[in-house]
Protein backbone atom coordinates (compact mmCIF):
# COMPACT_ATOMS: atom_id res chain seq x y z
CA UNK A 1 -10.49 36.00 8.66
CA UNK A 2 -11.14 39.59 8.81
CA UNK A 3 -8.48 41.92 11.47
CA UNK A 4 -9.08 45.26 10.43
CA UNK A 5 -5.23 45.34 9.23
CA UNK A 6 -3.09 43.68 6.73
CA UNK A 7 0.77 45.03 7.79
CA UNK A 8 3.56 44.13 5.59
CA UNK A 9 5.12 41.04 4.15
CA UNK A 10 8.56 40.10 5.18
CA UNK A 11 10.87 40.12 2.67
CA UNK A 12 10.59 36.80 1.58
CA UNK A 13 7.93 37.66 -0.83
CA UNK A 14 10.32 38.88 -3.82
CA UNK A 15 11.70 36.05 -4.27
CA UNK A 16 12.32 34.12 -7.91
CA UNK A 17 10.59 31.03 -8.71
CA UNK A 18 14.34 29.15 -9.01
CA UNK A 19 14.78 30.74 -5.57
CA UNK A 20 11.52 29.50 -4.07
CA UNK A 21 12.16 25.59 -4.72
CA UNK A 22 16.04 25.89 -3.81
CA UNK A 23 14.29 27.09 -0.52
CA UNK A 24 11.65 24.35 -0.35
CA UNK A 25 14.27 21.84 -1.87
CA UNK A 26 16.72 22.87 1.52
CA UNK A 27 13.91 22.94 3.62
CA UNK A 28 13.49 19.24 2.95
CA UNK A 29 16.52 18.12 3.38
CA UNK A 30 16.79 20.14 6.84
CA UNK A 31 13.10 18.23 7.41
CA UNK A 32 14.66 14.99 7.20
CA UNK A 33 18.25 15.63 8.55
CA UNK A 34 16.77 14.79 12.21
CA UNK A 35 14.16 11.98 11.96
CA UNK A 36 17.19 10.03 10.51
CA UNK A 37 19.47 9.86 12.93
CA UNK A 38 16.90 9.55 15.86
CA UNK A 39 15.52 6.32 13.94
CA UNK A 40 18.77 4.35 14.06
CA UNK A 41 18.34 5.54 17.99
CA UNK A 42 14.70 4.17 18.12
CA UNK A 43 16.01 1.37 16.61
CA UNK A 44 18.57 1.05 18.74
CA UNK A 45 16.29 1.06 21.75
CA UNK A 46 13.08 -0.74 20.56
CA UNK A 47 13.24 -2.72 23.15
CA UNK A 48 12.95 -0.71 26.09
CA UNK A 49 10.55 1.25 23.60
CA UNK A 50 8.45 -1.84 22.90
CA UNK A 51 8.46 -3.17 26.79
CA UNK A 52 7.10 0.45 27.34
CA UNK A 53 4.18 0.07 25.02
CA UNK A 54 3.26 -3.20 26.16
CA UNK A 55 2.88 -2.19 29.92
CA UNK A 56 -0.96 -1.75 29.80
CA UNK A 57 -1.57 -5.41 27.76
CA UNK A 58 0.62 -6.84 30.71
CA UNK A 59 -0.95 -5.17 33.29
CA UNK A 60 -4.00 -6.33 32.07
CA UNK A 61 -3.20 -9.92 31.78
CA UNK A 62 -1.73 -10.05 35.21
CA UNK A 63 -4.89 -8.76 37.18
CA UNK A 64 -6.33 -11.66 36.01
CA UNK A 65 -3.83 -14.58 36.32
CA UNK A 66 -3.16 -14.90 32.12
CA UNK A 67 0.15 -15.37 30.37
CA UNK A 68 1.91 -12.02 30.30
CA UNK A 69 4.31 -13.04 26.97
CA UNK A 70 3.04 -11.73 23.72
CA UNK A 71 3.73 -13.93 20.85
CA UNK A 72 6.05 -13.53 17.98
CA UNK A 73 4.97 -16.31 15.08
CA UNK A 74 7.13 -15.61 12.17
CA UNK A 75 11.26 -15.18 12.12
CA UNK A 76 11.02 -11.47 11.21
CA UNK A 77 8.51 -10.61 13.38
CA UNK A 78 10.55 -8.64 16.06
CA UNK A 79 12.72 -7.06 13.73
CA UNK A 80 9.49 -5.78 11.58
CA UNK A 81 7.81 -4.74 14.81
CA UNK A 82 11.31 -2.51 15.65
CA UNK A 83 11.45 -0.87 12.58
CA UNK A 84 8.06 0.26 12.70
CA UNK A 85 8.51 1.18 16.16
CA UNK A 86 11.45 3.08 14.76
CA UNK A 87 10.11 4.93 12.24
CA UNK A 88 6.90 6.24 14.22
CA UNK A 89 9.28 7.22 17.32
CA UNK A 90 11.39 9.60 14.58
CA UNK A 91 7.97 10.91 13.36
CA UNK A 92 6.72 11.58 16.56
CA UNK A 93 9.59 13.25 18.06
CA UNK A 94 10.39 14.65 15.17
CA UNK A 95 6.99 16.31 14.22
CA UNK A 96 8.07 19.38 15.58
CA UNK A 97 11.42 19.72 13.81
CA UNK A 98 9.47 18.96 10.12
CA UNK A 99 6.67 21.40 11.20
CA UNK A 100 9.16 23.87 12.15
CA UNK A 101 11.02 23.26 8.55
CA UNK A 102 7.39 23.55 6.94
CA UNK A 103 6.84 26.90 9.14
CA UNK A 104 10.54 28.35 7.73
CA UNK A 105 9.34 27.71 4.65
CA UNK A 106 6.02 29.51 4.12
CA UNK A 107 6.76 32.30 7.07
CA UNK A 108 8.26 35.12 4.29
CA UNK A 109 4.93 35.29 2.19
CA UNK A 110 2.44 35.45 5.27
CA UNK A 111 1.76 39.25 6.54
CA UNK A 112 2.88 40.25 10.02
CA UNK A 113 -1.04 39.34 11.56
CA UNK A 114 -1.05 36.24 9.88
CA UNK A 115 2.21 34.85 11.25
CA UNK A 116 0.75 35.40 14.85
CA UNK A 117 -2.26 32.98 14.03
CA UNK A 118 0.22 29.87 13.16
CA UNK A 119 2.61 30.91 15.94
CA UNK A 120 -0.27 30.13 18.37
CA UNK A 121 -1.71 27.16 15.92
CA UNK A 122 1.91 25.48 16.41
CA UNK A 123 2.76 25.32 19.85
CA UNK A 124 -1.54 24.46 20.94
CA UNK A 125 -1.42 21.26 18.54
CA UNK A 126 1.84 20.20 20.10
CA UNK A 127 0.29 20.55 23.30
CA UNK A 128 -2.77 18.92 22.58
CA UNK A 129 -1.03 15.85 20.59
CA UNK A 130 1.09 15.22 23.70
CA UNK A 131 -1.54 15.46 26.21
CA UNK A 132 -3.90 12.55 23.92
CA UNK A 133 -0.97 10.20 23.70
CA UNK A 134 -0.22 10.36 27.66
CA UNK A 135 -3.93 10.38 27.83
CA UNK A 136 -3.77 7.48 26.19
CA UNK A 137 -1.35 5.26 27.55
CA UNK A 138 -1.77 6.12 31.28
CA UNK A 139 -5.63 6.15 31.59
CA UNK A 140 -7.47 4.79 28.39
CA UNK A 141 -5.42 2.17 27.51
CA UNK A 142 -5.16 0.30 30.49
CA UNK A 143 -9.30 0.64 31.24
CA UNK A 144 -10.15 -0.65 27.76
CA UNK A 145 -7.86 -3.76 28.06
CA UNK A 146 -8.65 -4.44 31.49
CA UNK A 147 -12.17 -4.82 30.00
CA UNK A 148 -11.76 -6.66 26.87
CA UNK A 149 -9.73 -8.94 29.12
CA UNK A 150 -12.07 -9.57 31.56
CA UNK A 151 -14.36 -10.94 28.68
CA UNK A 152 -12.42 -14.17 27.86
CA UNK A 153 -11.46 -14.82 31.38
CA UNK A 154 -12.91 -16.68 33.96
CA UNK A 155 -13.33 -16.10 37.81
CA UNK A 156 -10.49 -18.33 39.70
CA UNK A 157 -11.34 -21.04 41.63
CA UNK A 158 -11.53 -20.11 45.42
CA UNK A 159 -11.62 -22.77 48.33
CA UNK A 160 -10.59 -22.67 51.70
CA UNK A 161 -6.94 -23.36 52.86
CA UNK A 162 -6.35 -26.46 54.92
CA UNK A 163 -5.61 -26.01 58.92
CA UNK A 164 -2.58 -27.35 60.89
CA UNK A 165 -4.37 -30.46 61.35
CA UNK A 166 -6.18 -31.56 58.11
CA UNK A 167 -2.67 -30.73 56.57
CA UNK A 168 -1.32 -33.77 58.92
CA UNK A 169 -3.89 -35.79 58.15
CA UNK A 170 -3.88 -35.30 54.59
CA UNK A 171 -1.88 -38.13 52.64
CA UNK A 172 1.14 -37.15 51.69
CA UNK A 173 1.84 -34.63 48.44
CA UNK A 174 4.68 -32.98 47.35
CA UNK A 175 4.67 -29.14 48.22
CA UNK A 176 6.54 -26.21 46.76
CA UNK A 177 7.93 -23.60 48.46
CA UNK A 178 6.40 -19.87 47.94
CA UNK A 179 10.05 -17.64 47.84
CA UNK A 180 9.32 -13.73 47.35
CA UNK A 181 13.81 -14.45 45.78
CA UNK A 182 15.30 -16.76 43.71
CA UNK A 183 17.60 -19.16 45.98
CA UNK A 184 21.52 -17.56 45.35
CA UNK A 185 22.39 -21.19 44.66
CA UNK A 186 19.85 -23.10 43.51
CA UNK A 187 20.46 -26.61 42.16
CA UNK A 188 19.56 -28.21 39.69
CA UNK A 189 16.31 -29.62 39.45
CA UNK A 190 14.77 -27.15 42.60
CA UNK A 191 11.57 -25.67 42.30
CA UNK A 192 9.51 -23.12 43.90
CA UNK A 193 6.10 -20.99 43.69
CA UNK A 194 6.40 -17.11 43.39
CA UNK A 195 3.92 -14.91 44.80
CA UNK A 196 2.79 -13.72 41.17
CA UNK A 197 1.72 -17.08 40.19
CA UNK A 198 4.60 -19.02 38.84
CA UNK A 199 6.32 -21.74 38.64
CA UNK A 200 9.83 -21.57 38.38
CA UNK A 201 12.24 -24.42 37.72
CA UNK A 202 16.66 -24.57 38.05
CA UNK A 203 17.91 -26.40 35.17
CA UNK A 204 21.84 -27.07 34.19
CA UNK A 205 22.47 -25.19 31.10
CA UNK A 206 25.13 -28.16 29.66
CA UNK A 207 28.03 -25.61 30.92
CA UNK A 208 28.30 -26.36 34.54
CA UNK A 209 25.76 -23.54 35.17
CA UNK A 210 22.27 -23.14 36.21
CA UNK A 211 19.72 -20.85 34.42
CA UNK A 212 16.16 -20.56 36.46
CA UNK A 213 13.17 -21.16 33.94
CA UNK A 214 9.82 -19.97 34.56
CA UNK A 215 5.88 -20.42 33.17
CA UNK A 216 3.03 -18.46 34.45
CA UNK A 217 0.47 -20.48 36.31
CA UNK A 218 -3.17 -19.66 35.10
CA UNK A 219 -6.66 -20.08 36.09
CA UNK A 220 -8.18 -23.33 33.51
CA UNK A 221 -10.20 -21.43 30.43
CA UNK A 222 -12.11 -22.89 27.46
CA UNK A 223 -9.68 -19.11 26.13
CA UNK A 224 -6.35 -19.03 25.62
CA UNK A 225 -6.29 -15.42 25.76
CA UNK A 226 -2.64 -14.08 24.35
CA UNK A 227 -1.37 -11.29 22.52
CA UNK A 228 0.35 -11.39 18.90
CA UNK A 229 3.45 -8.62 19.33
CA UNK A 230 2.21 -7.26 15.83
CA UNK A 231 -0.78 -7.03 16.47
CA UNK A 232 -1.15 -5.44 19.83
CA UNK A 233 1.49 -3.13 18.47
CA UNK A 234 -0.54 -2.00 15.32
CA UNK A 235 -3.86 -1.62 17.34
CA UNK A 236 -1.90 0.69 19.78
CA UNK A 237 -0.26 2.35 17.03
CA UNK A 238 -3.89 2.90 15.53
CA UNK A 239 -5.57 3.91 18.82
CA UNK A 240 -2.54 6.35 19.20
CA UNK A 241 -3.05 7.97 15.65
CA UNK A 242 -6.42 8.48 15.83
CA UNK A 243 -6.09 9.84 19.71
CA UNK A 244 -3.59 12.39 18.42
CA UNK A 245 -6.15 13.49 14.77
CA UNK A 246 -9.08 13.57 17.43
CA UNK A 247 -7.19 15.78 19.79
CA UNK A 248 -6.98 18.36 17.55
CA UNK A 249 -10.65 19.24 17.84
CA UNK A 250 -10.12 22.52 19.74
CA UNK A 251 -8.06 24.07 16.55
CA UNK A 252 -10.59 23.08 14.42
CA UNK A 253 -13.03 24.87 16.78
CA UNK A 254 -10.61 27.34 16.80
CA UNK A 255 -9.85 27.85 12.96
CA UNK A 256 -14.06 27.82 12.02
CA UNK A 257 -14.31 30.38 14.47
CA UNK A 258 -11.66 33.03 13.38
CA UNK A 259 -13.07 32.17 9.61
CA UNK A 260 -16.60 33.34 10.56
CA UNK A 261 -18.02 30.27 10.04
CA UNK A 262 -18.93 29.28 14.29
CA UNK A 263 -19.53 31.65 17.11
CA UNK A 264 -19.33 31.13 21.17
CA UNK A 265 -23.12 32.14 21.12
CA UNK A 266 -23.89 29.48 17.68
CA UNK A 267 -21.27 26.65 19.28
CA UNK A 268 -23.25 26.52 23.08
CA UNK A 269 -26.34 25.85 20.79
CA UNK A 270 -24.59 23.16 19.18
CA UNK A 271 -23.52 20.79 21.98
CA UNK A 272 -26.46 18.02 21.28
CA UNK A 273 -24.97 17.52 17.60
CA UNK A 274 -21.14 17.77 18.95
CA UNK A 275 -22.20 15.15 21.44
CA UNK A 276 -23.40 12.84 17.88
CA UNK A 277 -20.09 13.92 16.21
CA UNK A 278 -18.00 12.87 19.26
CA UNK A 279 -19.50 9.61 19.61
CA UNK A 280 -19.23 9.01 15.32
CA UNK A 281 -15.11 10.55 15.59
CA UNK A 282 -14.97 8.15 18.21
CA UNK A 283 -16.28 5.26 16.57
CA UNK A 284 -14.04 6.06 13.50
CA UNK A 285 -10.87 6.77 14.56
CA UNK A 286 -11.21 3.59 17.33
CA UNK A 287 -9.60 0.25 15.97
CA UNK A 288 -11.45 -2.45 18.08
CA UNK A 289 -14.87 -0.76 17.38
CA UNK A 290 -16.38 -1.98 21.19
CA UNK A 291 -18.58 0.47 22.75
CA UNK A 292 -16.57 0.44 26.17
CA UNK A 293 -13.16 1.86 24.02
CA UNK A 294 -15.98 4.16 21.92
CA UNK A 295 -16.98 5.43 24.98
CA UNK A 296 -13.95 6.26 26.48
CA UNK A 297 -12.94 8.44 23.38
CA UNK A 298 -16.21 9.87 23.18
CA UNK A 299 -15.86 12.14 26.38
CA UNK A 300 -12.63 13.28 26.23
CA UNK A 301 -13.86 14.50 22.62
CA UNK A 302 -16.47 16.19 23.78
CA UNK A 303 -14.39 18.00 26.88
CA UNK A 304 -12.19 18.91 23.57
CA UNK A 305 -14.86 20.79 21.80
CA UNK A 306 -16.13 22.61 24.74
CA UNK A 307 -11.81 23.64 25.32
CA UNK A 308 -12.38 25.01 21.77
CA UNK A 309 -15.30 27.19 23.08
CA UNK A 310 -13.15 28.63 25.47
CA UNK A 311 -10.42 29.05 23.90
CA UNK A 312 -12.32 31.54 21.10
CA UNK A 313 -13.61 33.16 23.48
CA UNK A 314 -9.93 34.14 24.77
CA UNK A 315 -8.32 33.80 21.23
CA UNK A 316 -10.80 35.74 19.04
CA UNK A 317 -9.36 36.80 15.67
CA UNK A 318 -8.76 40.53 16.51
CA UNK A 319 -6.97 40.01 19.39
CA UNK A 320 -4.55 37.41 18.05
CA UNK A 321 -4.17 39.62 14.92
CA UNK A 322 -2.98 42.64 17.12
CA UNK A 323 -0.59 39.87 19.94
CA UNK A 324 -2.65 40.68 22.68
CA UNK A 325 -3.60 36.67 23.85
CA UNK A 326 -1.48 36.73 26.59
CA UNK A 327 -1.62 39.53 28.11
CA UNK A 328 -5.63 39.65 27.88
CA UNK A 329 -5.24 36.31 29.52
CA UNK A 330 -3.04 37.76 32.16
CA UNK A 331 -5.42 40.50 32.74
CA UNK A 332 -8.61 38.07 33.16
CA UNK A 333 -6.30 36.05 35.99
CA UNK A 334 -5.71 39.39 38.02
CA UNK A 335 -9.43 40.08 37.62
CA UNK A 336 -9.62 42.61 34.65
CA UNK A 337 -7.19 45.00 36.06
């Protein structure tokens, strides 16, 4: 990475050995000091946490008339699924404290040009790792199941509703009442129809009260289709980890090009193989393996690498070795003035 200019190390760079893993040995126990307590928090609220990563599998299911409960079948099931949930919220959230920590650590033996590179390495990956995950949840997510789900379901049975008259001249049949609201008293034994498909049912709880049960009313399969809480968890966790490694392809982009290694001119010419490469990432770093969820991955890959184009051309290595990013940015929005 060649700048023309080497300035001075900070200070930093004099120090002992015995003074050097004191440092790294704080450092680590700074790293640490916040992922802790924001893991008994996670923990705290998995639930919320867990209902929140769930959305797009119940989404899914309702659009097409399917049980919307995910299945727990072992005791510790829940509590295993919180923890985990626990310990990747603390390393998510705090990702930026330990990278900060890691940053402290290294910044006194890097020169004066060289701290500007990671200053602008830092702050882009955070970016870009936040941007996959919403990515992720909001748009990809919700497409992919709604068309793995669509696979093991079946159309629902349509047939015309009965008029005025063929419903009085229809034997008689017992009929359920569609309420949009629970009754504020009902009694036990009442039931009614709700207008998302179930069947709900007062029952005396043995205390003089009534608790309203419910079951989801589906559309008859030769599939069963229903999510194991583990499971869906650990193929979102997945998805999500390999979203936020493939999101990083700009700085890669980036990185090659202040080495030498790729030019603007060298990485236009490229775009047929990073079109192969964004399809393979895809089909690595993608837990279910189906071409629809491949697919989906696959573009916003490729709209990554061509991000990384653009942003060596505003980022080359001179100019971030002298600071001058942002305002050479700010001078190409006002038109080169």
């Amino acid at each position: 990475m060649d700048t023309g200019h080497q300035g001075d190390r900070s200070e930093g760079a004099v120090m002992t050995l015995g003074d050097h893993l004191d440092e790294l040995r704080r450092r680590m126990i700074w790293a640490v000091a916040l992922p802790l307590p924001v893991a008994v928090m996670a923990f705290a609220w998995a639930e919320p946490i867990r209902t929140f990563l769930c959305q797009p599998a119940v989404h899914a299911l309702e659009a097409h008339n399917l049980p919307t409960q995910l299945q727990v079948l072992s005791p510790i099931e829940t509590l295993g699924t919180d923890l985990k949930i626990a310990l990747v919220t603390a390393l998510v959230l705090g990702a930026p404290w330990i990278l900060l920590q890691v940053w402290k650590f290294v910044e006194p033996g890097l020169y004066a040009h060289e701290r500007r590179f990671v200053r602008l390495l830092l702050p882009m990956s955070a970016a870009l790792t936040v941007s996959g995950l919403a990515l992720l949840h909001f748009l990809l997510m919700p497409m992919m199941l709604e068309v793995l789900v669509s696979f093991g379901s079946e159309p629902p049975q349509r047939m015309e509703s009965a008029s005025t008259a063929q419903v009085a001249a229809a034997p008689a049949v017992p009929t359920l009442p569609v309420l949009h609201e629970a009754p504020a008293h009902p009694a036990p034994g009442q039931a009614w129809l709700t207008p998302d498909h179930r069947l709900a049912v007062a029952v005396p709880d043995g205390e003089g009260m009534v608790q309203v049960l419910s079951v989801p009313l589906v559309q008859g399969s030769r599939l069963a289709q229903q999510f194991r809480l583990s499971e869906y968890l650990d193929f979102t966790l997945d998805f999500a980890l390999g979203t936020a490694i493939a999101f990083q392809t700009p700085l890669i982009v980036l990185l090659l090009g202040w080495l030498g290694v790729l030019t603007p001119q060298a990485l236009g010419q490229f775009r047929r193989y990073a079109i192969f490469l964004s399809v393979l990432v895809s089909a690595i770093v993608t837990p279910s393996g189906d071409p629809f969820s491949l697919a989906l991955l696959a573009v916003p890959i490729y709209g990554l690498y061509e991000l990384g184009i653009l942003l060596l051309r505003a980022a080359p290595p001179a100019v971030v070795a002298r600071g001058e990013v942002f305002s050479r940015i700010v001078r190409a929005a006002r038109g080169g003035t």
